[in-house]
Every structure is written in C-alpha cells, then in structure tokens.
Protein backbone atom coordinates (compact mmCIF):
# COMPACT_ATOMS: atom_id res chain seq x y z
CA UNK A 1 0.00 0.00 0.00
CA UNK A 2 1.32 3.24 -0.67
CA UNK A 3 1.94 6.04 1.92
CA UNK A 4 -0.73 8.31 2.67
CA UNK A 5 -0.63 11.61 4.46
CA UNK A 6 -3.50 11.72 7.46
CA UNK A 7 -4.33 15.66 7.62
CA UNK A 8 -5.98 17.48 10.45
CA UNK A 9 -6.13 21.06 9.68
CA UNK A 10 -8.37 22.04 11.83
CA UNK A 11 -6.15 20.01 15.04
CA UNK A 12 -2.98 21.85 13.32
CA UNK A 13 -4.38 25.11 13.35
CA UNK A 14 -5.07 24.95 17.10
CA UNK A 15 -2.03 23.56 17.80
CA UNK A 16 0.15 25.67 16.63
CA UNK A 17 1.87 22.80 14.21
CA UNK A 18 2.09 24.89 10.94
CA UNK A 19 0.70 24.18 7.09
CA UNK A 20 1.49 21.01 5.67
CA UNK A 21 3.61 21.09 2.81
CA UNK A 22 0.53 19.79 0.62
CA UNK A 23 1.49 21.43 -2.61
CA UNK A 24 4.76 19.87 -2.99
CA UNK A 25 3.44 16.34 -1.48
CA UNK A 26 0.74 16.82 -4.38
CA UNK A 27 3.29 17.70 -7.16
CA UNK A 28 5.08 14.02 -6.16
CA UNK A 29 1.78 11.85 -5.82
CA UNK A 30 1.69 11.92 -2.51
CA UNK A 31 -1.69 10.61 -1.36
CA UNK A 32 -3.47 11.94 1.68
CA UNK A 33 -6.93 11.46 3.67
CA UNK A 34 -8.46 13.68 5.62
CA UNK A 35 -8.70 13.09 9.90
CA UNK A 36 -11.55 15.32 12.32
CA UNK A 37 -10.19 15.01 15.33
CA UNK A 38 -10.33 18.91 16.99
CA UNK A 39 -12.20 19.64 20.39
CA UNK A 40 -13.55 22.35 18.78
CA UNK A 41 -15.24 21.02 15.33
CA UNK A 42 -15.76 17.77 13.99
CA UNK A 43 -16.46 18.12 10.15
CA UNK A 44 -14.26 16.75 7.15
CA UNK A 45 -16.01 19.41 4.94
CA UNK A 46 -14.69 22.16 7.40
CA UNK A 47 -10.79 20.34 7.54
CA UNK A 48 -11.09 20.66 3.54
CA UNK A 49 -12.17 24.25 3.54
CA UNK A 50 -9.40 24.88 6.09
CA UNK A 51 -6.96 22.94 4.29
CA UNK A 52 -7.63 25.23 1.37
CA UNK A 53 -7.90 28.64 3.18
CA UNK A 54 -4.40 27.93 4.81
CA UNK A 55 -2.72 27.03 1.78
CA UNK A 56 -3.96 30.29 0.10
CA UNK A 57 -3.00 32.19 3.11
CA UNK A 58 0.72 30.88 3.26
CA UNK A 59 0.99 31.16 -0.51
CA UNK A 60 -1.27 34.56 -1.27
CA UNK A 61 -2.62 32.71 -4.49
CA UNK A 62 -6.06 30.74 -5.07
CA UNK A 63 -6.50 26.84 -5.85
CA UNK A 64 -3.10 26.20 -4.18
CA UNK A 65 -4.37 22.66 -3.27
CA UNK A 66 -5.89 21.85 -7.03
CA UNK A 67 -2.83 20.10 -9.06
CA UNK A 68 -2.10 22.29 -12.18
CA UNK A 69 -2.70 19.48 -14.54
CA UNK A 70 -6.42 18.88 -12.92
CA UNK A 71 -9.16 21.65 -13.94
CA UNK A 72 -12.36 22.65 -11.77
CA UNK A 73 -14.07 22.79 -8.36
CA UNK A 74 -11.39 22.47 -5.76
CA UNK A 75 -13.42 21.45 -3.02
CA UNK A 76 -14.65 18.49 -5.40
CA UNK A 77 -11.11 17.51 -6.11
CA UNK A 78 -9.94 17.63 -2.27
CA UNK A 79 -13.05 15.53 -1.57
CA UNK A 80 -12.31 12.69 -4.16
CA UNK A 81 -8.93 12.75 -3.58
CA UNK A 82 -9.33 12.95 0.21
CA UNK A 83 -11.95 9.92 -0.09
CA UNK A 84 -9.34 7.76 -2.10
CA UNK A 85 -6.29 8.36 -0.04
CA UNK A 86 -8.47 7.57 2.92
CA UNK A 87 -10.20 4.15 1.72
CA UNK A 88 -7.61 2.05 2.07
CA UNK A 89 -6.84 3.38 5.71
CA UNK A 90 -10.53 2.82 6.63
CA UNK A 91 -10.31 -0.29 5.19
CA UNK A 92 -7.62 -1.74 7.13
CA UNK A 93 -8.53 -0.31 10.59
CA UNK A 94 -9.71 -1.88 13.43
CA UNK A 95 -10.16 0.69 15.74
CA UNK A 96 -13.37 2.87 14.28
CA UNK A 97 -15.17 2.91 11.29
CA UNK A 98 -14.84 5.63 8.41
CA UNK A 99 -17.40 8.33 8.90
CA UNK A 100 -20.13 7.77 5.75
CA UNK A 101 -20.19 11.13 3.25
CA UNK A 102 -23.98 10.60 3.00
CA UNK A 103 -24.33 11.31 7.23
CA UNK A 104 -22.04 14.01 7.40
CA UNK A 105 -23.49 15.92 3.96
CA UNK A 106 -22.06 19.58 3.11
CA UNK A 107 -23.84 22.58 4.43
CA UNK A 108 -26.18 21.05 6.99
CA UNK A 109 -28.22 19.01 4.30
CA UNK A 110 -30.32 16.19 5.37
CA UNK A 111 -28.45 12.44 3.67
CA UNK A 112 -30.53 12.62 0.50
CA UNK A 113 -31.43 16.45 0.09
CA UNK A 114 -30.78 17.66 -3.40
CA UNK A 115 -28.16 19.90 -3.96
C-alpha cells in the first residue's frame, strides 16, 4: 500500500503545528486522507475548507491545493482525492469505522437532500 498523508487542519491550526507542505506532497503523488479530530469542530467538509484557506494564506494565491494538470471545483477535487487516499486506511482499521459522506453531507443538508 502506498503512503498516505492523514491531515488534520483544523487540530494543526489549534495547535500551533504549521501548514502542511501539501502542494509539494501533491506535485510528487503523494496521497493523503483527511482526519476530524479537533475539540472544537468535527467536520471533514470544514478540515477541507481549512486545508484550502491555509494554503492560500501561506501562498497569497487561489486553488493552491488543485494540481495544475487537474481543472475545476477544488473542493470536489480535495473531496475525491481525500476519499481515495483515505479508503484504504478505513479499510484496514480496526479501531473505528470511516465516517459515511452521506451522514455528514455539506452545508447542513439532510443524507438525500438535493443539492
């Protein structure tokens, strides 16, 4: 199984710990899934958004997170790519389950609420 990177922003943030390096890890493949584990908010939407904001903050330019050879929504890309490098993860723990995206739906929305 290949590496993958298990981000917190949120946790990081409060902490102190700094930005990841995630457009570099990005630019060489690196995989990475996404981890809500803050006292303060428990939402993998919100660790995206954060993931983004930071990396635009550190940076001063937009779409930092979206590879340059990928084109559209970077939230949508950070989701996908967050689902895939998390799978195998979920897949192989033993210790709790992987949160479903249809019970934890963006912006408040009831599992099965149109968009």
């Amino acid at each position: 199984m290949q590496d993958v990177a298990s981000l917190c922003p949120i946790t990081e943030a409060n902490l102190g710990d700094g930005i990841f390096p995630f457009e570099a890890y990005v630019a060489q493949s690196g995989r990475f899934g996404i981890g809500s584990d803050s006292n303060v908010l428990l939402s993998s939407w919100e660790e995206l958004r954060l993931l983004e904001y930071g990396l635009r903050l550190q940076s001063q330019k937009r779409c930092v997170a979206l590879r340059p050879d990928h084109k559209g929504p970077i939230g949508a890309w950070l989701y996908r790519q967050s689902l895939a490098g998390g799978a195998p993860i979920c897949a192989s723990s033993t210790s709790r389950p992987c949160p479903d995206p249809d019970h934890n739906p963006p912006c408040g929305r009831p599992s099965g609420a149109g968009h």
